[in-house]
N, C-alpha and C. Protein backbone atom coordinates (compact mmCIF):
# COMPACT_ATOMS: atom_id res chain seq x y z
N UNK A 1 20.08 -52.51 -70.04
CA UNK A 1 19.20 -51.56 -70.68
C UNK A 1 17.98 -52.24 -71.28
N UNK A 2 18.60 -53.61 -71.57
CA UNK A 2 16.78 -54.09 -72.07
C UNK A 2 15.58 -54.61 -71.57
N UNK A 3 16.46 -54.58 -69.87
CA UNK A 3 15.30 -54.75 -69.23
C UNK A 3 13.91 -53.53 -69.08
N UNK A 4 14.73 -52.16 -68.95
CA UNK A 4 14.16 -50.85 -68.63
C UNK A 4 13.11 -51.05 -69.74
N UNK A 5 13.28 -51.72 -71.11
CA UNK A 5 12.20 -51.25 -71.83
C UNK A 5 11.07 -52.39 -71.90
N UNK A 6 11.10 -52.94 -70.97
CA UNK A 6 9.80 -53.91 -70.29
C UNK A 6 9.12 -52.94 -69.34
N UNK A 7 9.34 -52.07 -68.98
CA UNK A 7 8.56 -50.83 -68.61
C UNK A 7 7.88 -50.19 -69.92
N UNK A 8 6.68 -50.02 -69.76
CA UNK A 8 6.23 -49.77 -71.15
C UNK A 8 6.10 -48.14 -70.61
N UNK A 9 6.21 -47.38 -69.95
CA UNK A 9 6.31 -46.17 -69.95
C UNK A 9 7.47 -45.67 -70.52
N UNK A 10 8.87 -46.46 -70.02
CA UNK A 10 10.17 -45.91 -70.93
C UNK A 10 10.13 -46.36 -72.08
N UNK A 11 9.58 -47.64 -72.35
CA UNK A 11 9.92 -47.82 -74.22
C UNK A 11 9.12 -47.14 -75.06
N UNK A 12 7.50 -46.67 -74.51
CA UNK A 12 7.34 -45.55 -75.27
C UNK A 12 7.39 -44.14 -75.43
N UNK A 13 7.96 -43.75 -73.79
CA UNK A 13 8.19 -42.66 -73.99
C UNK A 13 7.15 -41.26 -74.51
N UNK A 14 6.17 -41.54 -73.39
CA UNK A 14 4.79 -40.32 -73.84
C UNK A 14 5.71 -39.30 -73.26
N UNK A 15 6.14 -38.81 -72.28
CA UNK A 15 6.21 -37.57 -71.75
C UNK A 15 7.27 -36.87 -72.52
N UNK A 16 7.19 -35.33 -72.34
CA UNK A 16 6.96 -34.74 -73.45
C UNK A 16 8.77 -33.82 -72.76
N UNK A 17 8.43 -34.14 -71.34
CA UNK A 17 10.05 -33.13 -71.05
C UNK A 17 11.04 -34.31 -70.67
N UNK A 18 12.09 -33.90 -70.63
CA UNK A 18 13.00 -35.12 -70.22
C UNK A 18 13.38 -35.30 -68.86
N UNK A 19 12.81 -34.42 -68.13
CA UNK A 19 12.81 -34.80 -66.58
C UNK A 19 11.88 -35.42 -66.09
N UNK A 20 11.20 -35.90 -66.76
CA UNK A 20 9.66 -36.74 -66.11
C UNK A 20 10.14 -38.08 -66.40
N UNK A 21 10.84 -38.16 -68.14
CA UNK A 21 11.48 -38.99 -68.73
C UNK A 21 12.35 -39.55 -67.91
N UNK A 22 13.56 -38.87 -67.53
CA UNK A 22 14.67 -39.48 -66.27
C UNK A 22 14.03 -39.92 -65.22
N UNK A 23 12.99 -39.31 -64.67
CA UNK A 23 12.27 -39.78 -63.64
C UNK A 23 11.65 -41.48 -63.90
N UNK A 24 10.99 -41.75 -64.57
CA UNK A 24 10.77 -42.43 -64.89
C UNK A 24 11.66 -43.73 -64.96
N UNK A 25 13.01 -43.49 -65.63
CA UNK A 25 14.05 -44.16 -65.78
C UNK A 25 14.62 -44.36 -64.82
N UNK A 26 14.60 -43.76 -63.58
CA UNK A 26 15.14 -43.74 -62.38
C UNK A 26 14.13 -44.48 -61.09
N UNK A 27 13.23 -44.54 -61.73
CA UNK A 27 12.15 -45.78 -60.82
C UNK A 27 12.14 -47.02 -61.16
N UNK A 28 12.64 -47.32 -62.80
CA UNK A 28 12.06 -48.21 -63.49
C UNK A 28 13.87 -48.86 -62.90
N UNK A 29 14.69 -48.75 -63.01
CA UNK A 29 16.27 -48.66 -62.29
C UNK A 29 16.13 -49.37 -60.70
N UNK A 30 15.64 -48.37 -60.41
CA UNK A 30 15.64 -49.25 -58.58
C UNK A 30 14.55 -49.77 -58.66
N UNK A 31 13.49 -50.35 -58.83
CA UNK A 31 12.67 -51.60 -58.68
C UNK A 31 13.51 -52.56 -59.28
N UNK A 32 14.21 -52.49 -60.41
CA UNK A 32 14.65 -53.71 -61.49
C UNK A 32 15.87 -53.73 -60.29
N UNK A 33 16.57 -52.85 -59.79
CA UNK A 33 18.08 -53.26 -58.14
C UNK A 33 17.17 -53.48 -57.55
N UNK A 34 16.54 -53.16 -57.03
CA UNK A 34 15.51 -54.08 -55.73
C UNK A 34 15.29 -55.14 -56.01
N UNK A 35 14.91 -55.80 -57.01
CA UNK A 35 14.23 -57.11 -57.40
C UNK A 35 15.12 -57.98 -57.69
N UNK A 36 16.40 -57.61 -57.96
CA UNK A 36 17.95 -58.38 -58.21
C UNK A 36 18.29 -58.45 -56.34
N UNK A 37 18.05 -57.31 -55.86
CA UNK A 37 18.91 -57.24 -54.15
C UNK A 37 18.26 -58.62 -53.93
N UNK A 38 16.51 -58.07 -53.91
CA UNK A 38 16.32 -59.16 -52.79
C UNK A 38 16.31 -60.62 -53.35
N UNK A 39 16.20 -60.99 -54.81
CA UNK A 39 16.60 -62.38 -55.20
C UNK A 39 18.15 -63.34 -54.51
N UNK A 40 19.18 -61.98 -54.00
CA UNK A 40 20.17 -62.79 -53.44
C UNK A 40 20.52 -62.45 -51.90
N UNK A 41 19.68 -62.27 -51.69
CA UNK A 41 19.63 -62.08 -50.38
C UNK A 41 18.55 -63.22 -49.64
């Protein structure tokens, strides 16, 4: 979780509904698994 808030969109949290919010959290999620996949691969 403490990586997600090196995304400065989730640690501050402008948007105003919580589905833009999850959205957000859910990009910031698979780039941070992508960037772990392809380090061991």
């Amino acid at each position: 979780f403490c990586k997600l808030k090196h995304f400065r969109r989730v640690a501050t949290r402008f948007d105003k509904l919580a589905r833009n919010f999850l959205a957000a959290v859910l990009l910031a999620s698979a780039r941070l698994w992508l960037r772990a996949y392809e380090s061991t691969t």
